[in-house]
C-alpha atoms as a PDB file:
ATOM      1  CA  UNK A   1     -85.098 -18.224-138.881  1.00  0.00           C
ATOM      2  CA  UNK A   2     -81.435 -19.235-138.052  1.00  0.00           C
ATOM      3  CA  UNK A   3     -79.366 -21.627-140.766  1.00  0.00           C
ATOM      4  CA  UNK A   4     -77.751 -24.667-139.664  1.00  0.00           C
ATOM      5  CA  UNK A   5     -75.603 -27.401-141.066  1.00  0.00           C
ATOM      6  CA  UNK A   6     -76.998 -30.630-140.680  1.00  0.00           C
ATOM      7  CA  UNK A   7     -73.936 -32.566-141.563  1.00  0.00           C
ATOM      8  CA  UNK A   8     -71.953 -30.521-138.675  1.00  0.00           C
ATOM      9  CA  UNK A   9     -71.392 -33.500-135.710  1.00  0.00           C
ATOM     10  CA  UNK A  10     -71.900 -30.800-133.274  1.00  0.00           C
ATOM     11  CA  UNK A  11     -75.434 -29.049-134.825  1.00  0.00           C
ATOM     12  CA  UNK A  12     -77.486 -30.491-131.504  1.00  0.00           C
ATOM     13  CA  UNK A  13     -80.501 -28.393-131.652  1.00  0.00           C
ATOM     14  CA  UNK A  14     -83.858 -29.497-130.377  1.00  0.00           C
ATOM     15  CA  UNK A  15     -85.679 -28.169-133.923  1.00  0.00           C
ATOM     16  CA  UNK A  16     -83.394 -31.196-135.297  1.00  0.00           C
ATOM     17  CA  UNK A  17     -83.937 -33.766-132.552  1.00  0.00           C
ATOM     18  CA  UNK A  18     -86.191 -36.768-132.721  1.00  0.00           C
ATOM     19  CA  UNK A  19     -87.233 -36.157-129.578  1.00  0.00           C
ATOM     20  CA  UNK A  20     -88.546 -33.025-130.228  1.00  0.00           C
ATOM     21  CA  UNK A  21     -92.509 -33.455-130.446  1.00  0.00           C
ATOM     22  CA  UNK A  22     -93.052 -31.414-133.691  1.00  0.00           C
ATOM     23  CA  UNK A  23     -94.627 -34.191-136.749  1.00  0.00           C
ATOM     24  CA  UNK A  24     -95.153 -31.831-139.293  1.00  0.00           C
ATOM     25  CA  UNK A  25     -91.355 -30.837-139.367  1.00  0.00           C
ATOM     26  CA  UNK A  26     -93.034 -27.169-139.242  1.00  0.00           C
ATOM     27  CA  UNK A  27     -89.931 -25.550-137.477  1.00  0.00           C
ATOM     28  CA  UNK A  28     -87.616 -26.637-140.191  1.00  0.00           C
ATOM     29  CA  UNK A  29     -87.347 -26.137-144.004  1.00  0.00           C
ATOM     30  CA  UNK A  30     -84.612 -26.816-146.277  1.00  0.00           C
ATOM     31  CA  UNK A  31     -82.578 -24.050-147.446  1.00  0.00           C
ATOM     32  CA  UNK A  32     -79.457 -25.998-149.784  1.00  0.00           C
ATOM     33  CA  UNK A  33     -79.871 -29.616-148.337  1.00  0.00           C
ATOM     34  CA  UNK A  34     -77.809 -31.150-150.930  1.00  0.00           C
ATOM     35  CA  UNK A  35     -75.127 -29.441-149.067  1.00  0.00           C
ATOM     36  CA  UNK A  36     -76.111 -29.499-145.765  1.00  0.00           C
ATOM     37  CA  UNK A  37     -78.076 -26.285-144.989  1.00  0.00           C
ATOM     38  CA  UNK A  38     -81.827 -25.733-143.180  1.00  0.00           C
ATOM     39  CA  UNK A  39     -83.477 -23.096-141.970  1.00  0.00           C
ATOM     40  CA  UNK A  40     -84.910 -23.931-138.262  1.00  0.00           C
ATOM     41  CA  UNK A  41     -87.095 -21.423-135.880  1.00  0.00           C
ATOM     42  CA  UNK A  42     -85.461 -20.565-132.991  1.00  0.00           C
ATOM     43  CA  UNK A  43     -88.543 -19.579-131.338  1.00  0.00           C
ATOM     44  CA  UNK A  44     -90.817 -23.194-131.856  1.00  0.00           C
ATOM     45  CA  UNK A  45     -91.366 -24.150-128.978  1.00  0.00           C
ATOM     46  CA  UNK A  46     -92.401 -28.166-128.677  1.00  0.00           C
ATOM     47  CA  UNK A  47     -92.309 -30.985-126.654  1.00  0.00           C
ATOM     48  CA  UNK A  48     -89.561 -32.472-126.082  1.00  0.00           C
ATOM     49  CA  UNK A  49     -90.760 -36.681-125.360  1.00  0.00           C
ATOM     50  CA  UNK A  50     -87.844 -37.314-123.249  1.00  0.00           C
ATOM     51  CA  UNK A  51     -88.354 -35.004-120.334  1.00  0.00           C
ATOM     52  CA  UNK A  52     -92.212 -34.025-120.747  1.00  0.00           C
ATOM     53  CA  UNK A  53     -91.341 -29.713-121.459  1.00  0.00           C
ATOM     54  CA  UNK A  54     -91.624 -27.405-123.258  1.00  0.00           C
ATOM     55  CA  UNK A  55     -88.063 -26.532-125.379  1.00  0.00           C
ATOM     56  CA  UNK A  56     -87.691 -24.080-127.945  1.00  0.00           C
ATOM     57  CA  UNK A  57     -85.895 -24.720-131.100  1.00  0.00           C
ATOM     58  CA  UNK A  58     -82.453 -23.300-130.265  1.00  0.00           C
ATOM     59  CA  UNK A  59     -81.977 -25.144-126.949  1.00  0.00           C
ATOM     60  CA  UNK A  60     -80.287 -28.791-126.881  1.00  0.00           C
ATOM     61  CA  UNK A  61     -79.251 -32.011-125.053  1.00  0.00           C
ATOM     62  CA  UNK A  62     -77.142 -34.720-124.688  1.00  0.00           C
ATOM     63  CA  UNK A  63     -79.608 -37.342-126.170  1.00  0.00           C
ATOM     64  CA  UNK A  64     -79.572 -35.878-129.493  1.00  0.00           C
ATOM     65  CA  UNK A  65     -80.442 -38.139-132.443  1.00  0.00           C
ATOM     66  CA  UNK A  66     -80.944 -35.967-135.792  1.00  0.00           C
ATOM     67  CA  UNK A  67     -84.355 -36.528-137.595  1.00  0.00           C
ATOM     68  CA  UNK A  68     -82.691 -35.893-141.142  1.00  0.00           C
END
């Protein structure tokens, strides 16, 4: 598990990503939200609905939109 800042602009990772097939939010968990922090798995792989693969967690793309 890798820690992230959700309210860092450039944070783009598919784990994060609407676009990212994964409804359960399994691949993330909250670690301090109130400031900012999460916990995401770098190695969930998922869909990702905008170009029909497979991406794991740590990859990203310019269509990001944040799911939190």
């Amino acid at each position: 598990m890798q820690i992230a800042n959700s309210r860092n602009s450039s944070i783009r990772k598919c784990a994060f990503c609407r676009n990212w097939y994964d409804p359960t939010n399994s691949a993330i968990r909250p670690k301090a939200p109130a400031v900012g922090f999460w916990e995401f798995d770098e190695h969930a792989s998922n869909m990702c609905i905008l170009k029909n693969i497979d991406k794991p967690g740590f990859a990203s793309c310019p269509k990001f939109e944040c799911k939190i």
